[in-house]
C-alpha atoms as a PDB file:
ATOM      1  CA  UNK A   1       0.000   0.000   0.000  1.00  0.00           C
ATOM      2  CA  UNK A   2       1.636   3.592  -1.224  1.00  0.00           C
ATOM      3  CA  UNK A   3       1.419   6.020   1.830  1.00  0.00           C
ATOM      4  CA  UNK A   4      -0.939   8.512  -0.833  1.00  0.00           C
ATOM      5  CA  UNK A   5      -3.081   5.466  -0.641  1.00  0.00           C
ATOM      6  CA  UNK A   6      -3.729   5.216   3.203  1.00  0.00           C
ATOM      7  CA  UNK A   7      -3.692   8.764   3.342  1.00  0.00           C
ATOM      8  CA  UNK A   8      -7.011   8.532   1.272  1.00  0.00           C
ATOM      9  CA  UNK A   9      -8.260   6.555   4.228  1.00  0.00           C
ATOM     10  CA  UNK A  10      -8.497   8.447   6.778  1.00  0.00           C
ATOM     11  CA  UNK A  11     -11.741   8.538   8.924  1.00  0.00           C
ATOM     12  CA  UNK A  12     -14.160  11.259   7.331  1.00  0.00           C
ATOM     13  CA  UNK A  13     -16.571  10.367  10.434  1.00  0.00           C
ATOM     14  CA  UNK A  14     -17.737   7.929  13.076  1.00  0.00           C
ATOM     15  CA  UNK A  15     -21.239   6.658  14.317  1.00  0.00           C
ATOM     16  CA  UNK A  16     -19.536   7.057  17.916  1.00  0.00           C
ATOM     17  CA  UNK A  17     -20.221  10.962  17.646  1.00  0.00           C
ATOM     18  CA  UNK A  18     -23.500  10.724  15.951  1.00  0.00           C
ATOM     19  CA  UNK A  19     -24.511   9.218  19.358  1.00  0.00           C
ATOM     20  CA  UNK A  20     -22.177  11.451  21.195  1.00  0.00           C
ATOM     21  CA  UNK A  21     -23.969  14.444  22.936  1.00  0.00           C
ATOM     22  CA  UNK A  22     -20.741  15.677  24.498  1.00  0.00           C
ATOM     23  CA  UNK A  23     -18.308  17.659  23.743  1.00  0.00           C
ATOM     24  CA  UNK A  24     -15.444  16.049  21.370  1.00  0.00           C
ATOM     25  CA  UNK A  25     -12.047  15.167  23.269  1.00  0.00           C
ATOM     26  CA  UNK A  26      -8.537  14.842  21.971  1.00  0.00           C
ATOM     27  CA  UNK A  27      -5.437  13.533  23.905  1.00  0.00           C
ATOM     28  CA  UNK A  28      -1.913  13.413  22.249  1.00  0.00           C
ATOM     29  CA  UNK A  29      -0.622   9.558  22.595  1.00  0.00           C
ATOM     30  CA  UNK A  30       2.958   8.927  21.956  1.00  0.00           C
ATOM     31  CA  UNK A  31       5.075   5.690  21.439  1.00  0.00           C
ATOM     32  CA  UNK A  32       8.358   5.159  20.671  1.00  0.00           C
ATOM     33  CA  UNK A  33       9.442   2.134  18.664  1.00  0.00           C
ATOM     34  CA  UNK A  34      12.807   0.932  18.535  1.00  0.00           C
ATOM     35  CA  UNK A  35      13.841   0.209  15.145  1.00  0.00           C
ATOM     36  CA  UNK A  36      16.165  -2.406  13.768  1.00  0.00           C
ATOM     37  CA  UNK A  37      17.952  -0.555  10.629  1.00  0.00           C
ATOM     38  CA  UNK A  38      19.202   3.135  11.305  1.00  0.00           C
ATOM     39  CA  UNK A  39      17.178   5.647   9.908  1.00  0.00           C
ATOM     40  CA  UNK A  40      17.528   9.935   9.403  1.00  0.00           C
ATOM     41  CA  UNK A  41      14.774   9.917  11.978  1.00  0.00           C
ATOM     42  CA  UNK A  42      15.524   7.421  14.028  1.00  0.00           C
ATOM     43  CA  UNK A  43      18.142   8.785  17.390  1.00  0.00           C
ATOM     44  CA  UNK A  44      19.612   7.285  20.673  1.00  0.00           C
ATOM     45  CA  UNK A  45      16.579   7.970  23.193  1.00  0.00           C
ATOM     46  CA  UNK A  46      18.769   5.963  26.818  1.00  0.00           C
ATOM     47  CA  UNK A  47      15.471   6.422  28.532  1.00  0.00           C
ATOM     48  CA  UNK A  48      13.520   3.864  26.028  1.00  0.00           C
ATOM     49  CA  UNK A  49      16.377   2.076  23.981  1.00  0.00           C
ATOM     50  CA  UNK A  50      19.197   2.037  25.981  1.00  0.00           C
ATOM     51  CA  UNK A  51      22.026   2.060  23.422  1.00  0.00           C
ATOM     52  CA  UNK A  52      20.026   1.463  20.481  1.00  0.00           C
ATOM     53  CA  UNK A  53      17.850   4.019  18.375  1.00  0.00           C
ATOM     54  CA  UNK A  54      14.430   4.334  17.829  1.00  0.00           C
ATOM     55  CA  UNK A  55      11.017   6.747  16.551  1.00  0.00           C
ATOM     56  CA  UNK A  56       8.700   8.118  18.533  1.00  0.00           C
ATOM     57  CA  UNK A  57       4.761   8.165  17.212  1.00  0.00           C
ATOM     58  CA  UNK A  58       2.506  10.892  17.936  1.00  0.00           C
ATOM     59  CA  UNK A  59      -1.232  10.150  17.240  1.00  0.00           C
ATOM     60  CA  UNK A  60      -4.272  12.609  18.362  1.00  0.00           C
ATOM     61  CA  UNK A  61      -7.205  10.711  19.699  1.00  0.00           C
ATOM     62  CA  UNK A  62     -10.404  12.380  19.147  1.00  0.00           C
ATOM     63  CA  UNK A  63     -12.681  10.772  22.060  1.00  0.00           C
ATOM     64  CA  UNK A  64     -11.416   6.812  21.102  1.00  0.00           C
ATOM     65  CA  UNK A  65     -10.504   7.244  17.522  1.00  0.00           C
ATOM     66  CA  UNK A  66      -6.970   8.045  15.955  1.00  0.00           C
ATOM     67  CA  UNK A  67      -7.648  10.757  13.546  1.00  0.00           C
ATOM     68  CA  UNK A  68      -4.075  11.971  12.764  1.00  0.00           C
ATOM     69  CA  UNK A  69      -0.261  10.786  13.430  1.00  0.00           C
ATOM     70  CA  UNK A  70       2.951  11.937  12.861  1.00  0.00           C
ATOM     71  CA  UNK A  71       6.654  10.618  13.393  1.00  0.00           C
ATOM     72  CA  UNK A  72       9.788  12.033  14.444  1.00  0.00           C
ATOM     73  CA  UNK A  73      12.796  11.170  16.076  1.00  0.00           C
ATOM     74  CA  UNK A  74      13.015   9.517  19.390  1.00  0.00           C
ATOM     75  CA  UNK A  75      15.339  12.701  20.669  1.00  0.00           C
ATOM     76  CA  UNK A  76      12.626  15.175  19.906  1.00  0.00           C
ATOM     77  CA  UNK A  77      10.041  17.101  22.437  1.00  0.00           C
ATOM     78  CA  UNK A  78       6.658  15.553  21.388  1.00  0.00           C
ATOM     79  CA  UNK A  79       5.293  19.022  22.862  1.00  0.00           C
ATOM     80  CA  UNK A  80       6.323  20.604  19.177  1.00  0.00           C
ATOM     81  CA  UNK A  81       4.131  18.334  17.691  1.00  0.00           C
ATOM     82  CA  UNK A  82       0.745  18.858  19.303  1.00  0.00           C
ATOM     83  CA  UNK A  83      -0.772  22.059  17.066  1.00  0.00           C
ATOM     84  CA  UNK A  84       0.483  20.152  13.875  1.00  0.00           C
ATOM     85  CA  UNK A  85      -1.184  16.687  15.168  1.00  0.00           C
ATOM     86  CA  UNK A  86      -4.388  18.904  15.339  1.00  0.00           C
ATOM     87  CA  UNK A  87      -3.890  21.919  12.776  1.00  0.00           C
ATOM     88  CA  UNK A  88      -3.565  19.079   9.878  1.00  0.00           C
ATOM     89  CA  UNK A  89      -6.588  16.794  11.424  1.00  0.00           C
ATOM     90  CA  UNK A  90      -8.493  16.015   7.642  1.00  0.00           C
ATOM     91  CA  UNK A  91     -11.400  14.211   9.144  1.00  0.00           C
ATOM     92  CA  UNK A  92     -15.072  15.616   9.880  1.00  0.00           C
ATOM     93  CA  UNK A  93     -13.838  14.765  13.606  1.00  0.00           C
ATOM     94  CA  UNK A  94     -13.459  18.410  15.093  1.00  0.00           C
ATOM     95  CA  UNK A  95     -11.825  18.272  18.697  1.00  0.00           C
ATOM     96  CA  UNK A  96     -12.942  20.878  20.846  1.00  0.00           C
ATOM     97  CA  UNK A  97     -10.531  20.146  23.802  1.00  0.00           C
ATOM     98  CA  UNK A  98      -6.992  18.631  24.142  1.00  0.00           C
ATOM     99  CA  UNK A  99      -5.447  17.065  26.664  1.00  0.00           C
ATOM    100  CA  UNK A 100      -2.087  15.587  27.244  1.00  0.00           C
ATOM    101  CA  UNK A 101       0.561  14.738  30.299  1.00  0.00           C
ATOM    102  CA  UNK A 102       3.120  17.143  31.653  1.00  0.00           C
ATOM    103  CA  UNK A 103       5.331  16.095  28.388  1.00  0.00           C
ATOM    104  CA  UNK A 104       3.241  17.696  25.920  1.00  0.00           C
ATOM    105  CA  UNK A 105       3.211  21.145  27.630  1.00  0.00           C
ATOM    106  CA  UNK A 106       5.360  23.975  26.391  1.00  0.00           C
ATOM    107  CA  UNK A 107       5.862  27.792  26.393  1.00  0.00           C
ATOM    108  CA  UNK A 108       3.820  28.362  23.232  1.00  0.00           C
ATOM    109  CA  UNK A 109       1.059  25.359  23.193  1.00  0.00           C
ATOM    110  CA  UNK A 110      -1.330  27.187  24.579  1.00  0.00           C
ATOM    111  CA  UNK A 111      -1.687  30.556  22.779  1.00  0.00           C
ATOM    112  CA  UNK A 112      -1.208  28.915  19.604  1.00  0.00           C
ATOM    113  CA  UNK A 113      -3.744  26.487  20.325  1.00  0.00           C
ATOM    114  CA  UNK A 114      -6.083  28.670  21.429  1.00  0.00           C
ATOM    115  CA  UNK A 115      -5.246  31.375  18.339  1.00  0.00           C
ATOM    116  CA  UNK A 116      -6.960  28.393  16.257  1.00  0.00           C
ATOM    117  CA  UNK A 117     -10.010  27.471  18.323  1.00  0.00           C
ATOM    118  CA  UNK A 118      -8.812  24.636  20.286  1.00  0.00           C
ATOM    119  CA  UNK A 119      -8.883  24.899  24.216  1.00  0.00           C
ATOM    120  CA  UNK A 120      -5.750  23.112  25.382  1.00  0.00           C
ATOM    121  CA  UNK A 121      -6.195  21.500  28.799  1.00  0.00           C
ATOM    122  CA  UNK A 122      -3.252  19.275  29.940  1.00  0.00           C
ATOM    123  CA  UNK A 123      -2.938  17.338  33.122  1.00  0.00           C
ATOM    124  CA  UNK A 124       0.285  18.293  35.213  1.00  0.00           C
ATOM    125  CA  UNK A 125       2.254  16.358  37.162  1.00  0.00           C
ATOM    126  CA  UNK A 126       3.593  18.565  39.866  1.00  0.00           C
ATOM    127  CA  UNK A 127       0.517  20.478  39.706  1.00  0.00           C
ATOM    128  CA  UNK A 128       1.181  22.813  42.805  1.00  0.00           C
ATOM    129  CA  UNK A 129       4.407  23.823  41.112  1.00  0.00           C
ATOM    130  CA  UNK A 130       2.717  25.379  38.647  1.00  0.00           C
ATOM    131  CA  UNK A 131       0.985  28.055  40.799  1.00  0.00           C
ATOM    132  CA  UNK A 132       3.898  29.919  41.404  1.00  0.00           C
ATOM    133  CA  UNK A 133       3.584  30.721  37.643  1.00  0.00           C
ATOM    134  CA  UNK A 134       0.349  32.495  37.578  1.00  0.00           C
ATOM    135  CA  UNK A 135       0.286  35.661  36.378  1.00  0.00           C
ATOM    136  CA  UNK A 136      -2.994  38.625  36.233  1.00  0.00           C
ATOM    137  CA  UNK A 137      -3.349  42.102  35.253  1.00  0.00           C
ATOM    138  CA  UNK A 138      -2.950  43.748  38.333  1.00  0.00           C
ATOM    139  CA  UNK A 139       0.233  43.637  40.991  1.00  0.00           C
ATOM    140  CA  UNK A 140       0.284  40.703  43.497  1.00  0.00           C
ATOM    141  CA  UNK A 141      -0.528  42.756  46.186  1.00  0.00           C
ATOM    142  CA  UNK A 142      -3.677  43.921  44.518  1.00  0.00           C
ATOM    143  CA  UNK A 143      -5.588  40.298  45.623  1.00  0.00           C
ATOM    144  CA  UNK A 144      -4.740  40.621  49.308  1.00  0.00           C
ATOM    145  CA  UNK A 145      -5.149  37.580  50.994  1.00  0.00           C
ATOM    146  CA  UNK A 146      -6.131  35.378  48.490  1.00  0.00           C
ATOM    147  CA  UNK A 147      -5.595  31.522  48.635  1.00  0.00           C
ATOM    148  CA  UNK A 148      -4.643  31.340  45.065  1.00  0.00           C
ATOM    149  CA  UNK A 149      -3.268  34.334  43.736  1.00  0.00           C
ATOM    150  CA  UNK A 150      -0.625  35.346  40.702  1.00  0.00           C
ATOM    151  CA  UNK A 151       3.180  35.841  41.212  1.00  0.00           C
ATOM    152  CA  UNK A 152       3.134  39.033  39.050  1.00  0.00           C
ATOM    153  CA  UNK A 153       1.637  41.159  36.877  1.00  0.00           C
ATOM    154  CA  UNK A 154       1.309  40.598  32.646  1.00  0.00           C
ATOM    155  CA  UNK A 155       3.649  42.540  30.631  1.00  0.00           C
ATOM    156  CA  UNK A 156       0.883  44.506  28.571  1.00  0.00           C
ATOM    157  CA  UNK A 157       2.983  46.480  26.899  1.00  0.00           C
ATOM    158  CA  UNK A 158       5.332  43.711  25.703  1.00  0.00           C
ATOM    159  CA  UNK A 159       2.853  42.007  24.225  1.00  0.00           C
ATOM    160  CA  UNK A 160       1.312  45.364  22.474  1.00  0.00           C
ATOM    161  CA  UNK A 161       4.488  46.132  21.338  1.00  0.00           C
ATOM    162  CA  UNK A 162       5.724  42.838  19.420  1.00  0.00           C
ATOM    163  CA  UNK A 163       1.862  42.364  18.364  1.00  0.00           C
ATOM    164  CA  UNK A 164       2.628  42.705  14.641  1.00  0.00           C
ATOM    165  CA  UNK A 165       5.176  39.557  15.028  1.00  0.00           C
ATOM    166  CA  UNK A 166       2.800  37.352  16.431  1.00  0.00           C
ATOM    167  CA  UNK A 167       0.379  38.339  14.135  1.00  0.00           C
ATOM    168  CA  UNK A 168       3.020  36.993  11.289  1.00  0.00           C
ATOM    169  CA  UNK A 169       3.827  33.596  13.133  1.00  0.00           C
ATOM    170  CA  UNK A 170       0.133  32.741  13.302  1.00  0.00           C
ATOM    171  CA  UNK A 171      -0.633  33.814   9.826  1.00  0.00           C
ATOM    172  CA  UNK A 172       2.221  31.522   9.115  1.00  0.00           C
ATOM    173  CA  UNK A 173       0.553  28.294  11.024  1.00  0.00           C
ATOM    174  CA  UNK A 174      -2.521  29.430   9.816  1.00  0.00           C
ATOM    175  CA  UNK A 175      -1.462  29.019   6.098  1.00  0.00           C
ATOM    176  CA  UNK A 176       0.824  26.227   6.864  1.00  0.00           C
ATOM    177  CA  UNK A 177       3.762  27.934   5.575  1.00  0.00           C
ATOM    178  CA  UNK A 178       5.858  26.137   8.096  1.00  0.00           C
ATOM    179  CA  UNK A 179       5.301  23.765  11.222  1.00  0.00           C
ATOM    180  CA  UNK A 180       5.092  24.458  14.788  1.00  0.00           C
ATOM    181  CA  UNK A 181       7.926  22.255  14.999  1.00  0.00           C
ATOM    182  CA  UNK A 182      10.323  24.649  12.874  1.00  0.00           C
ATOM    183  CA  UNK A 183       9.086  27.968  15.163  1.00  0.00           C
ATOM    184  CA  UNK A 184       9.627  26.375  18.476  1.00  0.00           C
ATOM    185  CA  UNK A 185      13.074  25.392  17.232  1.00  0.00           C
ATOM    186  CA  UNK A 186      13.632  28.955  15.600  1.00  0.00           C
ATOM    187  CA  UNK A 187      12.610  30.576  18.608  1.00  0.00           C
ATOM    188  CA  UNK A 188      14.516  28.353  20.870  1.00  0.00           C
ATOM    189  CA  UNK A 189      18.119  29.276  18.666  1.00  0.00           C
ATOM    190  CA  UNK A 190      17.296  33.192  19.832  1.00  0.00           C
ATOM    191  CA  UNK A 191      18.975  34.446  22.847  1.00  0.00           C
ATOM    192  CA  UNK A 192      16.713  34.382  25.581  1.00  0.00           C
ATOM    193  CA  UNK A 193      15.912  38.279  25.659  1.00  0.00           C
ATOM    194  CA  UNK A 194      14.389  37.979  22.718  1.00  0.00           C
ATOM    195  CA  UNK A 195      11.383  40.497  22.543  1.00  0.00           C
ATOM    196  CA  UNK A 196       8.855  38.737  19.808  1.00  0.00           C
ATOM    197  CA  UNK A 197       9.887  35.360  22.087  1.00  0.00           C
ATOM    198  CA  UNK A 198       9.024  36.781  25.329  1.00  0.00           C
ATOM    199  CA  UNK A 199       5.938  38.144  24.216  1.00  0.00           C
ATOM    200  CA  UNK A 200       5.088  34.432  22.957  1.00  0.00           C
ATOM    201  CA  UNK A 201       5.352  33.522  26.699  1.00  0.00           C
ATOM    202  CA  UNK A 202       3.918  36.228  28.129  1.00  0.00           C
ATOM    203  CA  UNK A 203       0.633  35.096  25.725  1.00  0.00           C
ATOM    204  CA  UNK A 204       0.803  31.572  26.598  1.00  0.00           C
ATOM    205  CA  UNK A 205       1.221  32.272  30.836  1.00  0.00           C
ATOM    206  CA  UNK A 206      -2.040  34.739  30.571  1.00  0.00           C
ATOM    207  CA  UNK A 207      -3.949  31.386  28.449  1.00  0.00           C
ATOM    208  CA  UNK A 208      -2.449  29.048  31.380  1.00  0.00           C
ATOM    209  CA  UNK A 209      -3.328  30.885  34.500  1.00  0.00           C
ATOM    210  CA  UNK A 210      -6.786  30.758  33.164  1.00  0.00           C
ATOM    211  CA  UNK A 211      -6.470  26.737  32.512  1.00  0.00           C
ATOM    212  CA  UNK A 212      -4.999  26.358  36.089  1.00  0.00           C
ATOM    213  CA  UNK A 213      -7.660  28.533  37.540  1.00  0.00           C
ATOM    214  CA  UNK A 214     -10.556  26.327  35.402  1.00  0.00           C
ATOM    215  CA  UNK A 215      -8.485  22.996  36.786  1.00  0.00           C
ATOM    216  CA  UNK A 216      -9.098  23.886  40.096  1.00  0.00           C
ATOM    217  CA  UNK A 217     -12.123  25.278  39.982  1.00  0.00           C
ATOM    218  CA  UNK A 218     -13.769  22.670  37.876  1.00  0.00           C
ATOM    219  CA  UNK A 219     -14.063  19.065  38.775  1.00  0.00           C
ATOM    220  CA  UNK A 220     -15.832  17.918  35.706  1.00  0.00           C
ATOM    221  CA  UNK A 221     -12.627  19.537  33.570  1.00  0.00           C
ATOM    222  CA  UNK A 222     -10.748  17.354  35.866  1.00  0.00           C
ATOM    223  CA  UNK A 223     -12.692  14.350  35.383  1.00  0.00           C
ATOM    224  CA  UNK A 224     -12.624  15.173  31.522  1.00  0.00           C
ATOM    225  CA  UNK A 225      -9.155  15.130  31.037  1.00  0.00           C
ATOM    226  CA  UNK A 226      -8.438  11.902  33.273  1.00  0.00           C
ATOM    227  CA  UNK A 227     -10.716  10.363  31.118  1.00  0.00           C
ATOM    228  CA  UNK A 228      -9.440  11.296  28.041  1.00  0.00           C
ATOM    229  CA  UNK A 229      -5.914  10.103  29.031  1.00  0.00           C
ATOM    230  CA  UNK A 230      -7.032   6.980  29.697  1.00  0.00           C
ATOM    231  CA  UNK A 231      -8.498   6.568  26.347  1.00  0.00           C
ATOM    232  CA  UNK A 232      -4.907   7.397  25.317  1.00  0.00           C
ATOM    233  CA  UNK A 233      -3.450   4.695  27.315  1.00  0.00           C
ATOM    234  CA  UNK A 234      -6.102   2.057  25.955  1.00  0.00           C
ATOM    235  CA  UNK A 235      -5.370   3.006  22.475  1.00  0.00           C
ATOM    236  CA  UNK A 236      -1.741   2.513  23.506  1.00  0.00           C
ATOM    237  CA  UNK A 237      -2.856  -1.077  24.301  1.00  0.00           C
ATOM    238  CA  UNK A 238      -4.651  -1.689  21.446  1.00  0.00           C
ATOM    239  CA  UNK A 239      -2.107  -0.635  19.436  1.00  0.00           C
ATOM    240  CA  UNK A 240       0.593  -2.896  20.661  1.00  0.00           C
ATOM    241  CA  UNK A 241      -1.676  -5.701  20.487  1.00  0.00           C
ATOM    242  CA  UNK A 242      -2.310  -5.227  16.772  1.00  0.00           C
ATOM    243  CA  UNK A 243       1.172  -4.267  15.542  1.00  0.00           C
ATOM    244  CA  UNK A 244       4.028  -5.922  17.878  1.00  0.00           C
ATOM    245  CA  UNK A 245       5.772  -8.143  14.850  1.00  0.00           C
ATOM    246  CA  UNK A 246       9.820  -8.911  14.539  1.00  0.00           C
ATOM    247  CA  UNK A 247       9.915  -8.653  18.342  1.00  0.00           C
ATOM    248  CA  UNK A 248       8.751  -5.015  18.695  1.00  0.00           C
ATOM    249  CA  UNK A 249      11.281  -3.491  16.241  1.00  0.00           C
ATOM    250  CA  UNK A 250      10.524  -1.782  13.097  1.00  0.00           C
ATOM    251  CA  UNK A 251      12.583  -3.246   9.997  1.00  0.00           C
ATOM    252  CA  UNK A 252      12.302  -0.360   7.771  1.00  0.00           C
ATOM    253  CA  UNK A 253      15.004   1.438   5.874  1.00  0.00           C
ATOM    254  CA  UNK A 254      13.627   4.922   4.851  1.00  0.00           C
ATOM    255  CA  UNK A 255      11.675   7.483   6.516  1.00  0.00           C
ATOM    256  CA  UNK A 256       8.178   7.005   4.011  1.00  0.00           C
ATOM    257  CA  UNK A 257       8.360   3.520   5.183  1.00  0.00           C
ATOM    258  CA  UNK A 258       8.184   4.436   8.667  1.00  0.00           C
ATOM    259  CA  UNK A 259       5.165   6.809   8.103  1.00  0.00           C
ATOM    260  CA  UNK A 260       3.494   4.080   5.751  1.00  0.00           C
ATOM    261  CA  UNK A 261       3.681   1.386   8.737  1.00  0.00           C
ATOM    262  CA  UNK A 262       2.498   3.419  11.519  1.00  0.00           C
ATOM    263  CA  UNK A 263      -0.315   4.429   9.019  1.00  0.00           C
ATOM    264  CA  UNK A 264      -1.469   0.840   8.528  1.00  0.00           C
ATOM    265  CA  UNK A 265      -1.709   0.231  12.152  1.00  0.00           C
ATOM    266  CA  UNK A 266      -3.823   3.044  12.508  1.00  0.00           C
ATOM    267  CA  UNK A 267      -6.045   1.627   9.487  1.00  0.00           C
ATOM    268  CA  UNK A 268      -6.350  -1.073  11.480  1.00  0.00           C
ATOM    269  CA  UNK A 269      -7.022   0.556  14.755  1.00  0.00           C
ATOM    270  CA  UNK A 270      -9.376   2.364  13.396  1.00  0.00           C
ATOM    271  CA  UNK A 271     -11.315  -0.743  11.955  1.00  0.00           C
ATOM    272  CA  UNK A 272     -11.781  -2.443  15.416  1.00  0.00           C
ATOM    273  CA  UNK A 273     -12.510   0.675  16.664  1.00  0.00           C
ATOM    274  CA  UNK A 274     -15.322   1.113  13.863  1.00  0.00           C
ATOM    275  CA  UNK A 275     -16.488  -2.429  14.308  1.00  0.00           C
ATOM    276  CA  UNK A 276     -16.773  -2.133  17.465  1.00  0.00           C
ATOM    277  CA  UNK A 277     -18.686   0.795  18.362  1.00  0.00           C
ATOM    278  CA  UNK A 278     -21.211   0.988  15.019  1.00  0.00           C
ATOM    279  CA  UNK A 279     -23.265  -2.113  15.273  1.00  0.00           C
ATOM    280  CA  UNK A 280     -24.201  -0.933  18.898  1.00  0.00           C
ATOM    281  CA  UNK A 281     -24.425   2.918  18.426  1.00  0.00           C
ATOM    282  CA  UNK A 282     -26.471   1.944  15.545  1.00  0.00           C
ATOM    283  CA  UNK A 283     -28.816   0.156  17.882  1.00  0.00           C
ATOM    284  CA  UNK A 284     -29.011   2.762  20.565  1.00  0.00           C
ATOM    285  CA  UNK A 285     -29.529   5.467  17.966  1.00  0.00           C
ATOM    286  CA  UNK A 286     -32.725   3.153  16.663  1.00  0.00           C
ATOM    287  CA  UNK A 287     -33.873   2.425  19.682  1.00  0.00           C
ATOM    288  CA  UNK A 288     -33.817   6.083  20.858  1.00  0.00           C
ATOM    289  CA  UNK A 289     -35.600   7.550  17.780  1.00  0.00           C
ATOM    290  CA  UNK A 290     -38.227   4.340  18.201  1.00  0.00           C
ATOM    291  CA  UNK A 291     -39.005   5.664  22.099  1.00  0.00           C
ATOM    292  CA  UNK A 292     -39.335   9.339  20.699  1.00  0.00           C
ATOM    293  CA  UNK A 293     -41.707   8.641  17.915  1.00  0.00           C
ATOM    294  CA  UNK A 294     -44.177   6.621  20.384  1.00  0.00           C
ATOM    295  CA  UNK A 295     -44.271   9.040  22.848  1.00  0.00           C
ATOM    296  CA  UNK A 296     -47.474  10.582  22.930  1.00  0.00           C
ATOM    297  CA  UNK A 297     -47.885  14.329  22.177  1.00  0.00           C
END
């Protein structure tokens, strides 16, 4: 199968969310696969190969279906990936939220995410750390003795100032000129007084206090984003059960062959999934419009 071929695949929609009166979910769930032949992508990663070299494998979930994936090398921050897993999404599946672990959180995820529509909502795992980062338009001292309060003021006229910039890195997403990937890495290479940079962060700390304020506040958000990491981790599972051949290792030797085999297992993922969930959403949807057109008026 040629990789145009599966791309052609893809799921256009799902019975699941014809059903579905909530709001659609996405998680980020990553796996690294240790491959047998060296590839441009594939790189040391000591934490999951030990000496040997592997990929990692990004796919967004959208509720319990894989609608996108992309691979890069096992050394890479799978946090520059996350607007690109969702920003290229070609399905009718439109996420709403996304969620991911502590690894998928950066300085920029959030503004740029939420430039586009998308309400990023990731689960930390030091959460109380991350209240020392909270920032508001007014001077600490302004909230007296408030329980939860920010550290400092936002830098208004920073962010005034460098507006123009921004405006030309998100016109640049937006017309997928170039990849979030490339800007994080751009923007990283910049000495760290960088003006259009620290803007960026100033942005994304003003989109996260208000995530951390919802987390707390919120105990269905919290419930929301525990369960959609858990569909992560059972698509994880389902995953490995459906594509662990040659002992776990991939025995490609180019980078489109890579992309082509992770593509298949999602195919395939994506058929269970399907096969699963239809026949009895079908049923449920049948039965439902049944008990609605005997009701009496």
């Amino acid at each position: 199968m040629r990789l145009t071929t599966r791309s052609a695949t893809r799921p256009r929609s799902c019975p699941p969310f014809i059903c579905s009166t909530s709001a659609t979910r996405s998680i980020r769930a990553a796996q690294r696969f240790e491959t047998q032949f060296d590839t441009f992508q594939a790189r040391h990663s000591p934490k999951y190969f030990d000496l040997d070299k592997g990929i990692s494998a990004n796919t967004a979930v959208a509720n319990h279906v894989p609608i996108n994936l992309t691979v890069f090398g096992a050394h890479e921050h799978e946090s520059h990936y996350v607007f690109d897993l969702l920003y290229n999404n070609t399905s009718d599946i439109r996420p709403q939220l996304h969620s991911t672990d502590t690894h998928g959180t950066n300085q920029v995820n959030y503004w740029s995410l939420y430039t586009f529509g998308y309400q990023f909502a990731p689960r930390y795992r030091d959460f109380h750390k991350k209240l020392g980062g909270l920032v508001g338009s007014h001077a600490p001292g302004h909230y007296g003795k408030w329980l939860v309060k920010p550290s400092r003021k936002s830098n208004d006229e920073l962010i005034i100032r460098e507006w123009p910039a921004i405006q030309r890195i998100m016109a640049s997403l937006g017309q997928k000129q170039v990849s979030q990937a490339t800007i994080v890495r751009k923007l990283s290479s910049y000495k760290r007084q960088n003006q259009t940079k620290k803007a960026l962060w100033e942005l994304d700390s003003l989109c996260r206090t208000r995530h951390i304020l919802q987390f707390i506040d919120d105990v269905d958000l919290r419930r929301s984003i525990q369960k959609a990491l858990n569909r992560g981790e059972a698509y994880h599972r389902l995953r490995r059960a459906l594509a662990f051949v040659n002992g776990g290792k991939l025995r490609v030797h180019t980078e489109a062959e890579q992309q082509l085999w992770n593509e298949c297992a999602r195919l395939i993922a994506n058929a269970v999934i399907h096969y699963n969930t239809a026949r009895p959403c079908s049923r449920a949807c049948t039965s439902r419009s049944a008990r609605r057109a005997t009701r009496p008026r």
